[in-house]
Protein backbone atom coordinates (compact mmCIF):
# COMPACT_ATOMS: atom_id res chain seq x y z
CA UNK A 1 -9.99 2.96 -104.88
CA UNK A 2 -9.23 6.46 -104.56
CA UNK A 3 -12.24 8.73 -104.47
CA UNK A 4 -11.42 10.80 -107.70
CA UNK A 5 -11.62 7.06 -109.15
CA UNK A 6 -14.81 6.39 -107.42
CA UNK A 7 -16.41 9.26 -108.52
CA UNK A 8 -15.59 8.52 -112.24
CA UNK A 9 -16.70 5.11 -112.09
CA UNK A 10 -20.32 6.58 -110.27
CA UNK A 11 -20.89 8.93 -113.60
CA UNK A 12 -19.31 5.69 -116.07
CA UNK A 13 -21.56 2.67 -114.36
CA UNK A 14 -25.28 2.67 -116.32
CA UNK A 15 -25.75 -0.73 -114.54
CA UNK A 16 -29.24 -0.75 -112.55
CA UNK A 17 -29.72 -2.38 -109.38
CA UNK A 18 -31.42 -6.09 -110.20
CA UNK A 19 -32.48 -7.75 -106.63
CA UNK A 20 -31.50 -11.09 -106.54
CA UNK A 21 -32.84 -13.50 -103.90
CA UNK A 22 -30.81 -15.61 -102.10
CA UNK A 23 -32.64 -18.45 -99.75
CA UNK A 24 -35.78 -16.01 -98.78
CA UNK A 25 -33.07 -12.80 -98.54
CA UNK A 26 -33.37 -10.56 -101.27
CA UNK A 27 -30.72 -8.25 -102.08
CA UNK A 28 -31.61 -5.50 -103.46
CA UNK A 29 -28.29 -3.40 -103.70
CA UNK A 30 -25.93 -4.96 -107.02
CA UNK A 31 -23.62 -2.56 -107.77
CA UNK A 32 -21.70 0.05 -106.32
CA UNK A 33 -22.17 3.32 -107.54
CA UNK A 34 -26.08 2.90 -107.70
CA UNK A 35 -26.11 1.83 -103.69
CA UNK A 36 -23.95 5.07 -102.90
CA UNK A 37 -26.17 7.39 -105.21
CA UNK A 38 -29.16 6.42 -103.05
CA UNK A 39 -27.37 6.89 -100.11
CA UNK A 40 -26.17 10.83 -101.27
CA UNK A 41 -29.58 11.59 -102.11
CA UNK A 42 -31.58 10.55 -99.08
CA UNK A 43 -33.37 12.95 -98.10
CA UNK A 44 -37.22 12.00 -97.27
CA UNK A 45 -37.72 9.08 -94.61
CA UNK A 46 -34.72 7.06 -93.06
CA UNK A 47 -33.03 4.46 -95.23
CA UNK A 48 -31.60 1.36 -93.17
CA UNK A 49 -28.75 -0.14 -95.15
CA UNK A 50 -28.01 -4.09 -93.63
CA UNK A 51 -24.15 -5.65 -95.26
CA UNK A 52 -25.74 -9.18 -96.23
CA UNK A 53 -22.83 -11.94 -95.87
CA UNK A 54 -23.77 -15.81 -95.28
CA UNK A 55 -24.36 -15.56 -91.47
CA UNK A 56 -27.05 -12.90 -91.73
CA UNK A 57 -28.76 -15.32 -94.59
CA UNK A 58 -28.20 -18.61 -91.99
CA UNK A 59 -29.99 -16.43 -89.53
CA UNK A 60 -32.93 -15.14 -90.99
CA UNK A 61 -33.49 -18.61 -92.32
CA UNK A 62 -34.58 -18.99 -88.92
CA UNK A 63 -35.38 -16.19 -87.14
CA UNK A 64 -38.75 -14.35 -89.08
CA UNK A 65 -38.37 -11.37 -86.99
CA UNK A 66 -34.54 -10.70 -88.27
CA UNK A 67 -35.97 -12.07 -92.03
CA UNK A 68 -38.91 -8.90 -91.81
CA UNK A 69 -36.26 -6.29 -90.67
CA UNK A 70 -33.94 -7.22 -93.63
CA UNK A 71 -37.06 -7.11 -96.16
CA UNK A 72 -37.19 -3.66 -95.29
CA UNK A 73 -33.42 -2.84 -95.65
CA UNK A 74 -31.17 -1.64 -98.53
CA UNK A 75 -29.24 -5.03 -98.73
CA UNK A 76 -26.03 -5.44 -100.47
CA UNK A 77 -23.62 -8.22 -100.60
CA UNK A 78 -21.30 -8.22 -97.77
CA UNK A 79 -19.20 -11.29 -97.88
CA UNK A 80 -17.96 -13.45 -100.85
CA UNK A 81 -19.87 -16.34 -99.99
CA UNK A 82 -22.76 -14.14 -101.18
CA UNK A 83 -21.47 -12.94 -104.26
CA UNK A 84 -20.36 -16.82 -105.45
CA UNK A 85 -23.88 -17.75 -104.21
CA UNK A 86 -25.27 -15.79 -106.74
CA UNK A 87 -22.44 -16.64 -109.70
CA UNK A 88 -23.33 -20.11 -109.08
CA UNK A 89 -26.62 -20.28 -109.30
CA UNK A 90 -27.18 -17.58 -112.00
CA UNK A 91 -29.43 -15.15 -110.15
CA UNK A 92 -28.60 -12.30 -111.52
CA UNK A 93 -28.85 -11.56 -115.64
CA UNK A 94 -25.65 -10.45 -115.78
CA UNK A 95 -24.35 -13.44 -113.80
CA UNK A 96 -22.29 -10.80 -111.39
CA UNK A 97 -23.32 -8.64 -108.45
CA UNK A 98 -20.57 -6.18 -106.54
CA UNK A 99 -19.24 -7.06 -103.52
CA UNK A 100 -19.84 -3.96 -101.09
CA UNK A 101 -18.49 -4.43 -97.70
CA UNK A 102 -19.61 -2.95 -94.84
CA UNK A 103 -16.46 -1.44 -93.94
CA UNK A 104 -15.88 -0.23 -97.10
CA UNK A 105 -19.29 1.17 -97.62
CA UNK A 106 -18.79 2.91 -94.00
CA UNK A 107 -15.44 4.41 -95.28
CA UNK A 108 -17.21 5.73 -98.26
CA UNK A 109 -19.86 7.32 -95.66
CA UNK A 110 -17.31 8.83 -93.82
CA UNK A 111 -15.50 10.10 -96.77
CA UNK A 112 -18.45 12.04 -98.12
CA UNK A 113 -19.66 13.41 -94.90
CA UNK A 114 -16.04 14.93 -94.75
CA UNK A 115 -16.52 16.41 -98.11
CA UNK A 116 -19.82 17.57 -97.63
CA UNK A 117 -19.97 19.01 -94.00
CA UNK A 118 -22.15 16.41 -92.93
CA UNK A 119 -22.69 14.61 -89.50
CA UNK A 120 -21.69 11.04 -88.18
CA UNK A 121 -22.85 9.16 -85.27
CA UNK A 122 -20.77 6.25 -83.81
CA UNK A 123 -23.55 3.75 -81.93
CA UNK A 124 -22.46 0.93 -79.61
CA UNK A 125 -18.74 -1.35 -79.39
CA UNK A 126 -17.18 -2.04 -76.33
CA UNK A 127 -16.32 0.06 -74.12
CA UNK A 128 -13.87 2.74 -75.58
CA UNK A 129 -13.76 1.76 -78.94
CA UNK A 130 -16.63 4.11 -80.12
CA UNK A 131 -14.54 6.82 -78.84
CA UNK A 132 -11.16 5.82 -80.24
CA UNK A 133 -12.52 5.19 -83.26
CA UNK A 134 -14.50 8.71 -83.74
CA UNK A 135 -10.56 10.20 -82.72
CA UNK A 136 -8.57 8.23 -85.03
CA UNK A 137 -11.32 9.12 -87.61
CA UNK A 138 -11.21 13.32 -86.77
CA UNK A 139 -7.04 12.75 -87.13
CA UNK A 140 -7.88 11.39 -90.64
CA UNK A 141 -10.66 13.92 -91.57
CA UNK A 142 -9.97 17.15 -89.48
CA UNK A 143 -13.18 18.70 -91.50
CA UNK A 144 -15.38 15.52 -90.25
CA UNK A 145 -18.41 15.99 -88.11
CA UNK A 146 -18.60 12.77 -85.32
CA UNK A 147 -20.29 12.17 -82.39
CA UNK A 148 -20.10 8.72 -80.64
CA UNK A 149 -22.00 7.25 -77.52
CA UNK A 150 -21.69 3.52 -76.22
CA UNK A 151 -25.37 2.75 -76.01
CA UNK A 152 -26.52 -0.19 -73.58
CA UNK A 153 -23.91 -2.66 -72.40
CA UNK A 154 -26.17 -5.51 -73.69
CA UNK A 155 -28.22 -4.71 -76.23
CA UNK A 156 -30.57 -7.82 -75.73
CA UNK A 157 -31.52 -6.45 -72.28
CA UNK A 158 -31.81 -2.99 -73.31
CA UNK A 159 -34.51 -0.92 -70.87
CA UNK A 160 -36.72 1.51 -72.19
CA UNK A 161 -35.06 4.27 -70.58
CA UNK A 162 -31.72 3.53 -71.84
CA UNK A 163 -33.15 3.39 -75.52
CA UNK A 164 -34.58 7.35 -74.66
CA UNK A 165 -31.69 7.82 -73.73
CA UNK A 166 -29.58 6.53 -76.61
CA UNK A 167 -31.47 8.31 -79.14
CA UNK A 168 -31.85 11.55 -77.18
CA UNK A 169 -27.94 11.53 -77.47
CA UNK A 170 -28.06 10.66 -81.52
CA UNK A 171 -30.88 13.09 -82.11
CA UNK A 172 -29.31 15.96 -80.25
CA UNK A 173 -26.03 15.69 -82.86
CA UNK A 174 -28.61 15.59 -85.34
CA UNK A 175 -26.29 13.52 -87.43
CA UNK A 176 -26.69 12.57 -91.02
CA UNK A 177 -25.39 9.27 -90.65
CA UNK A 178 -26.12 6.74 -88.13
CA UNK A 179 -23.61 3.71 -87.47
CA UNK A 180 -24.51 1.35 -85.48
CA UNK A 181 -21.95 -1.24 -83.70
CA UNK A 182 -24.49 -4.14 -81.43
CA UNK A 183 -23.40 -7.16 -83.70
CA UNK A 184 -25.51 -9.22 -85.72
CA UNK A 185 -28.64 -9.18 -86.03
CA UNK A 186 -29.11 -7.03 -82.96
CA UNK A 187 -27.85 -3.67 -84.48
CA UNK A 188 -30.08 -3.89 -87.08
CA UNK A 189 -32.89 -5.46 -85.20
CA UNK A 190 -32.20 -2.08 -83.07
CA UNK A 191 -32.48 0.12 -86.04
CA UNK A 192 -35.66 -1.14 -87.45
CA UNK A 193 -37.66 -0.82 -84.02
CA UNK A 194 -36.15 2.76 -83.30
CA UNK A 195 -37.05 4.26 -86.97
CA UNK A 196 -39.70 6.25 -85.90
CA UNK A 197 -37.67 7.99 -83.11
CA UNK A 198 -34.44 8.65 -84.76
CA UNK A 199 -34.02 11.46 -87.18
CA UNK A 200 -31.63 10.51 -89.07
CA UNK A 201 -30.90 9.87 -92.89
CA UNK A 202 -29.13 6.85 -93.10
CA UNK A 203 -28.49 4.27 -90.74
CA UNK A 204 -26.41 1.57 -90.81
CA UNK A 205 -25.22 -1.62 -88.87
CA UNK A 206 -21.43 -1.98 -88.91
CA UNK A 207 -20.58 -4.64 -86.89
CA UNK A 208 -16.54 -4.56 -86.18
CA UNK A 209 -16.05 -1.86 -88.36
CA UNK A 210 -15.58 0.51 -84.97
CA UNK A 211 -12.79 -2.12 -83.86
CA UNK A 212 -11.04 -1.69 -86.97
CA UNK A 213 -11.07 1.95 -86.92
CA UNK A 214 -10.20 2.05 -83.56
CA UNK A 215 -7.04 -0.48 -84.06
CA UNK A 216 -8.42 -3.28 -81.61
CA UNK A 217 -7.98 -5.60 -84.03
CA UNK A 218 -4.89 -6.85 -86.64
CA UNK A 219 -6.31 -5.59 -90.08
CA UNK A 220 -6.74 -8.61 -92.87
CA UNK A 221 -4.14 -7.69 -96.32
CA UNK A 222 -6.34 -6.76 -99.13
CA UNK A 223 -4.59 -9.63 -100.68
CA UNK A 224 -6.34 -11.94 -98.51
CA UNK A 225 -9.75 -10.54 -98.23
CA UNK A 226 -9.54 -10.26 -102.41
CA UNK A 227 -9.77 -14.26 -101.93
CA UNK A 228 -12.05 -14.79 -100.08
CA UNK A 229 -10.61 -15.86 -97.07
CA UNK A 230 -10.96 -12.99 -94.67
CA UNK A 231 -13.19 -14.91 -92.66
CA UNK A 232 -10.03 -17.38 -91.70
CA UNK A 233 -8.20 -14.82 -90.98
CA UNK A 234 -10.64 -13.42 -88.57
CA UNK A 235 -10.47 -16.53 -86.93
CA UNK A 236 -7.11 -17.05 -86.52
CA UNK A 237 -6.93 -13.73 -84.92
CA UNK A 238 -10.07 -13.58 -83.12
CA UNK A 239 -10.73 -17.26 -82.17
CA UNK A 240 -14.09 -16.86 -80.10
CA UNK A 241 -15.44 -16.37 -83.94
CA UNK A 242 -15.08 -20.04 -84.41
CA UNK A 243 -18.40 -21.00 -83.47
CA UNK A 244 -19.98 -18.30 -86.43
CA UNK A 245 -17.70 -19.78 -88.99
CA UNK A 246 -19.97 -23.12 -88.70
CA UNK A 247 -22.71 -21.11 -90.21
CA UNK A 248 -20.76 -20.22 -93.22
CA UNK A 249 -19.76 -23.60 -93.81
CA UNK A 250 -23.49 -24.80 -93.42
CA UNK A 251 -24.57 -21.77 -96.31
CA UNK A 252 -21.59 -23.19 -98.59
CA UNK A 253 -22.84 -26.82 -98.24
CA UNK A 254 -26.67 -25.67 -99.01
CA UNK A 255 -25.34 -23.74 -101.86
CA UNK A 256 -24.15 -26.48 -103.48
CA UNK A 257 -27.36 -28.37 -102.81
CA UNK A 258 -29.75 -25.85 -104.24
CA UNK A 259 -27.22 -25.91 -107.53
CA UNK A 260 -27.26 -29.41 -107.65
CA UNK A 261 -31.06 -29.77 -107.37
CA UNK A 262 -31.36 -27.00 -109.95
CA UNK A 263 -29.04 -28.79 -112.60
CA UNK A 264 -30.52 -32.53 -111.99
């Protein structure tokens, strides 16, 4: 969509956000052009914005701690799976929610910050790719503000000092935006228990997004994502994502279940 369309469709769309709940998840983020107008008017204290697809659902089925940092997220609907979850059981009133990807919602962040002379911070990757990526993006948007640091090497292990250290870097950019790379559900996990150091207005987990923008990885045709199917392609590409995919195949199967038990 090119922004001039975007921007039409922001003013055209009177839809408001419903939250819909999804196996203990609630997202809270439906449609487009409401999600980005909360992001462009942020201004008070930091809003964390988590990409919902089935794996982060599987995950905080089981893991409380991940469940409490997403109850305190702007969720939207990441992958298909959660969008069809919702068509088929009938959450919503309107029987449809938007499907707002995290790359595409990290685009749009990038876009405006461009526009508006605003600040972005590139958090985490491996090694190189946060860098690459904040290049390729200041070739794309000369008039773009970015900043990028690697963070800890695991995450999971992370000392105290290398947090300080970590958001001394983001807070000395004073950036507007915050986008975090650690994977799921650690980036986020990482974001919640840092909110009261960073000072920032958005934040963001964005999983392979930096990979993309850096060209590590073989980009999926819109044709295929449109169908759902991104997720194979991913795999095909990227086959150490095998093991994840079982968790989207275990969301589709309960799904089904939780329609079935609702219609008998």
């Amino acid at each position: 969509m090119r922004k001039s369309d975007l921007k039409e469709s922001v003013k055209g769309d009177k839809r408001i956000d419903e939250a819909v709940q999804i196996m203990g998840v609630i997202i809270s983020g439906t449609h487009k052009p409401q999600v980005l107008k909360k992001i462009w008017l942020q201004r008070k204290e930091m809003l964390h914005l988590a990409t919902v697809n089935p794996e982060y659902i599987m995950r905080a089925r089981s893991d409380q701690e991940f469940a409490q940092v997403l109850a305190k997220c702007l969720t939207v609907a990441d992958g298909w799976g959660v969008v069809w979850s919702v068509r088929l059981a009938s959450l919503a009133q309107d029987n449809s929610i938007d499907r707002i990807s995290g790359v595409w919602l990290a685009e749009q962040i990038v876009i405006h910050a461009a526009e508006k002379r605003e600040k972005v911070f590139l958090l985490g990757a491996e090694r190189g790719v946060a860098e690459q990526a904040a290049l390729n993006l200041r070739k794309k948007y000369p008039q773009l503000q970015i900043s990028w640091y690697e963070g800890a090497r695991s995450v999971r292990l992370e000392k105290n000092e290398e947090a300080s250290m970590t958001i001394a870097k983001i807070n000395a950019f004073e950036p507007d935006y915050l986008l975090v790379a650690y994977g799921m559900p650690y980036q986020d996990v990482w974001i919640e228990e840092n909110r009261p150091y960073l000072r920032v207005r958005v934040a963001m987990g964005v999983g392979g997004t930096l990979d993309e923008w850096a060209g590590k990885v073989v980009l999926c045709p819109a044709w295929i994502d449109k169908m759902g199917f991104k997720w194979a392609w991913r795999v095909v590409h990227e086959p150490w994502r095998m093991k994840r995919i079982f968790r989207v195949l275990q969301f589709g199967w309960l799904v089904l279940w939780l329609r079935l038990k609702k219609t008998f």
